[in-house]
Protein backbone atom coordinates (compact mmCIF):
# COMPACT_ATOMS: atom_id res chain seq x y z
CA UNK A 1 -7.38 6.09 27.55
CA UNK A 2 -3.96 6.89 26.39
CA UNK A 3 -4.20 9.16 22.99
CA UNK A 4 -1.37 6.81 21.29
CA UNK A 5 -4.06 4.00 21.37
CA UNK A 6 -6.32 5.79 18.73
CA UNK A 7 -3.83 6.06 15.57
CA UNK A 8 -2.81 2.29 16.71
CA UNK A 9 -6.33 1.03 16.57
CA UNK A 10 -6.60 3.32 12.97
CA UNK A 11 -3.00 1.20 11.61
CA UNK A 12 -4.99 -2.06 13.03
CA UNK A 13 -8.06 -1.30 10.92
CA UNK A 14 -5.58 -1.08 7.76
CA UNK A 15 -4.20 -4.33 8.94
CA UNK A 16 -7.78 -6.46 9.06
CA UNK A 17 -8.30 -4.21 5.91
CA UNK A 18 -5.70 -6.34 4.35
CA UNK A 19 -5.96 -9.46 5.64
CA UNK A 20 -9.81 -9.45 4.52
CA UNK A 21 -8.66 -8.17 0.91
CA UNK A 22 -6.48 -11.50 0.84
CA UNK A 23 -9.45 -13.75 2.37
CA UNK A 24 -11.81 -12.65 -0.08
CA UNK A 25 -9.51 -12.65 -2.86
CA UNK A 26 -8.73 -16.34 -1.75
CA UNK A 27 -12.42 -16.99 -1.86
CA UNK A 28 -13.12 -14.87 -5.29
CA UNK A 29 -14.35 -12.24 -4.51
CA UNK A 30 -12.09 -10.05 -6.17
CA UNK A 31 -13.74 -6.60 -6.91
CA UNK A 32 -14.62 -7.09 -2.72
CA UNK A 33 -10.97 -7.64 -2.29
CA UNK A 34 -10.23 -4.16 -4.24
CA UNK A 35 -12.13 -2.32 -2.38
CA UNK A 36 -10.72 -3.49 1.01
CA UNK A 37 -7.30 -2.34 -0.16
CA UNK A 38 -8.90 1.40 -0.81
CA UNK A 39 -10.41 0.84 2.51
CA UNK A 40 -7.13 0.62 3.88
CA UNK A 41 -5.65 3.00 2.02
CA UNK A 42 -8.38 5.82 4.09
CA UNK A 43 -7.13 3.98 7.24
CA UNK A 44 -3.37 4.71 5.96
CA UNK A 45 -3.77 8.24 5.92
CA UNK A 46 -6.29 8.74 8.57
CA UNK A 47 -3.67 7.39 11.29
CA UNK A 48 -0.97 9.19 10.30
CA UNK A 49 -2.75 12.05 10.65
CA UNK A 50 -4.23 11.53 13.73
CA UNK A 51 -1.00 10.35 15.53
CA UNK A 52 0.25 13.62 14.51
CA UNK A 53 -2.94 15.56 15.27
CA UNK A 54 -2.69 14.00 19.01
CA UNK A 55 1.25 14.13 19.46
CA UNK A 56 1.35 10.55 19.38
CA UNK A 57 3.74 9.65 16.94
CA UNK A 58 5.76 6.58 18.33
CA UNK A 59 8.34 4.33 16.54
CA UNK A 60 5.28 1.43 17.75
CA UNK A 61 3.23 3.62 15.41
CA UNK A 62 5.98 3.41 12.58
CA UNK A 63 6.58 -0.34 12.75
CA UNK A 64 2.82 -1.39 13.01
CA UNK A 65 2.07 0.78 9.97
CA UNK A 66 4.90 -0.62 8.34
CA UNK A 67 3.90 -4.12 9.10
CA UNK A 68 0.02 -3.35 8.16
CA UNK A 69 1.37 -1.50 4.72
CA UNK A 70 3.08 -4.86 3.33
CA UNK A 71 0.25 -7.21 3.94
CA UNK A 72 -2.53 -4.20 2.45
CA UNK A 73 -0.69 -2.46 -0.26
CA UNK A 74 2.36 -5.49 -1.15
CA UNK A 75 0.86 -8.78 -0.34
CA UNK A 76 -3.14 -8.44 -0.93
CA UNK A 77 -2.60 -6.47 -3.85
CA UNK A 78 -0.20 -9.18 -5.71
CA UNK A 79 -2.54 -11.94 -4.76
CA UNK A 80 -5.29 -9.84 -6.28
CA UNK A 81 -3.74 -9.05 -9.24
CA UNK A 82 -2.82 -12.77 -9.63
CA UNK A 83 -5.92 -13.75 -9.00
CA UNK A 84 -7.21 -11.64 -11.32
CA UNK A 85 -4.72 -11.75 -14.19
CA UNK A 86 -2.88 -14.55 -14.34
CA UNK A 87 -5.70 -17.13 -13.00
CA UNK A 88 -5.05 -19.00 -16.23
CA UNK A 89 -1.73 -18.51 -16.61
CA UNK A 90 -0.05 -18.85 -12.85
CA UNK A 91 3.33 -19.76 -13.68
CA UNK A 92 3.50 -16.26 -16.56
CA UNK A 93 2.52 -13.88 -13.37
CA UNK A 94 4.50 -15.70 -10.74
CA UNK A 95 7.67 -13.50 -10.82
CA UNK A 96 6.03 -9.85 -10.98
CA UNK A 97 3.64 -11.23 -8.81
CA UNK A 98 6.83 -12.52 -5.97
CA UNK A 99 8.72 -9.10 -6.66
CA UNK A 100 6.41 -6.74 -5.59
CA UNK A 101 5.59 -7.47 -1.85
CA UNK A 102 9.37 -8.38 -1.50
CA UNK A 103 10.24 -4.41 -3.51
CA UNK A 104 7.66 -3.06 -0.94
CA UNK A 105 8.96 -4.77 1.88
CA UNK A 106 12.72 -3.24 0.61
CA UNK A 107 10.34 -0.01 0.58
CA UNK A 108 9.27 0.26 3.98
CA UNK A 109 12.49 -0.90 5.48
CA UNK A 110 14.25 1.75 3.52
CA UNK A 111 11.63 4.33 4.60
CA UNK A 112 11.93 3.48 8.52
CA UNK A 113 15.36 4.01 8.42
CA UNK A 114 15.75 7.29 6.90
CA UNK A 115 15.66 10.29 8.80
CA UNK A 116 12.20 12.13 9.96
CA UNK A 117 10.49 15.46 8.40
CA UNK A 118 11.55 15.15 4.97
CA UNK A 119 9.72 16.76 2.17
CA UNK A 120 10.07 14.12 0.00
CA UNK A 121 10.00 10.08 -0.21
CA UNK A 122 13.20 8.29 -1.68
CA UNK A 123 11.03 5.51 -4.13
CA UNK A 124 7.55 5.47 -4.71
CA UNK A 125 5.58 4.83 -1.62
CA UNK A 126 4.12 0.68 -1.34
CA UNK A 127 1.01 2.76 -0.53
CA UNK A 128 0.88 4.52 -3.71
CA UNK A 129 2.11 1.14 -5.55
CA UNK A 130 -0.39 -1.05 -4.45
CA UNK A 131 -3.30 1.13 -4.62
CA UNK A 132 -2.73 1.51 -8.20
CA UNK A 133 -1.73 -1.82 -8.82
CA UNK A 134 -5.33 -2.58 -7.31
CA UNK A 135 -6.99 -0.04 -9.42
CA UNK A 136 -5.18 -1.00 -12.43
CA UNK A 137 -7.17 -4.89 -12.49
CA UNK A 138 -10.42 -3.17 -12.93
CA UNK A 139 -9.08 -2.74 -16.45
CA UNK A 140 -7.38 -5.91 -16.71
CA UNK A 141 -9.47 -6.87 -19.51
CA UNK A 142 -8.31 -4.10 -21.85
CA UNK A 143 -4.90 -4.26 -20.89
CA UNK A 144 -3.99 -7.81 -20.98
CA UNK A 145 -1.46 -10.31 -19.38
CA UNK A 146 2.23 -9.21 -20.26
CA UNK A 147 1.37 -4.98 -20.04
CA UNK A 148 0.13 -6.24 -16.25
CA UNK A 149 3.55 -8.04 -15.81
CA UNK A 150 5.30 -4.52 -16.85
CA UNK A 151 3.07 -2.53 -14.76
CA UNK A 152 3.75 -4.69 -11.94
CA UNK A 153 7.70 -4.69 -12.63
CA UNK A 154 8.13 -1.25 -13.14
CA UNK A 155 6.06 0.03 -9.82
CA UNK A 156 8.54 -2.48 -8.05
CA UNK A 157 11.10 -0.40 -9.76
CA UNK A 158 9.75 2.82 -8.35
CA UNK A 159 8.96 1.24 -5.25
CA UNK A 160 13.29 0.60 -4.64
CA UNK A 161 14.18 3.40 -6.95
CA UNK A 162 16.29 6.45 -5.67
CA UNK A 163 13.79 8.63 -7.19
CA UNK A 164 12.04 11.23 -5.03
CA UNK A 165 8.45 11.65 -4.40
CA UNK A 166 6.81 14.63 -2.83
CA UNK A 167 5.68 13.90 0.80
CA UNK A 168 2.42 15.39 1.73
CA UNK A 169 2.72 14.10 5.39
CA UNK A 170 1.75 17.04 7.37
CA UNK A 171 0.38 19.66 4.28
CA UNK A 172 -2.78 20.98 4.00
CA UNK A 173 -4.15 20.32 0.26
CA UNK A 174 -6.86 22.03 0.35
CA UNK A 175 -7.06 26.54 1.44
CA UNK A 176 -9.54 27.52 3.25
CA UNK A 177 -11.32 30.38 1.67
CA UNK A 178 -12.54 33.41 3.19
């Protein structure tokens, strides 16, 4: 078996990841739906590193993560979110809830253009967006409709922003100790 196929079956498992968070948000079951998002979010980083672990980083690789990271960290987490927060009030939510996939989409096409081995991201990663965002409806209760709509507007700020974010692609967080 080829060793590029491995961190392209990982990206696929982020993409059903997604797709299910939007199927069982569609059907209710929301707190389901959340955790399908974090489950993609483990299949995010696990492919990167493993294409880089096996030498088999491929612009393939980069599209079909780029395609699997809109529909799990833009699109299922602004149906979520809508779902959760604006179920009785659709037309309050429907703006923040249009702008993010199409800031994260902005994202990633930003992000496959730009140059490889940088320390640093240029706007908040849609990875880092939407797993918040996701997070952040397990307190939607406390915080409330219009602090949601800010949330949601200013991660789709970050999200297109020219601000830089460290890149941990590659680092070891963690020593070992002797």
């Amino acid at each position: 078996m080829n060793k590029s196929v491995i961190p392209s079956l990982i990206t696929v498992g982020n993409f059903v990841s997604g797709i299910s968070s939007i199927l069982l948000a569609f059907r209710g079951y929301l707190f389901l739906a959340i955790i399908f998002v974090l489950i993609g979010a483990i299949l995010d980083s696990l492919d990167g590193m493993a294409a880089r672990r096996l030498n088999a980083v491929s612009p393939f690789g980069k599209e079909l993560d780029s395609l699997s990271d809109i529909i799990t960290f833009g699109v299922a987490p602004a149906i979520i979110t809508y779902s959760i927060v604006f179920y009785d009030a659709p037309i309050l939510g429907l703006p923040s809830t249009l702008l993010f996939p199409v800031c994260g989409a902005l994202r990633l096409a930003r992000f496959n253009i730009q140059s490889e081995n940088q320390d640093y991201f240029t706007g908040l990663p849609i990875t880092a967006a939407g797993t918040i965002l996701v997070c952040l409806n397990l307190f939607s209760e406390i915080l409330g409709k219009k602090p949601f709509i800010l949330i949601m507007l200013f991660l789709s700020f970050l999200m297109v922003s020219k601000i830089k974010v460290i890149s941990l692609k590659g680092k070891k967080l963690l020593k070992k100790v002797s």
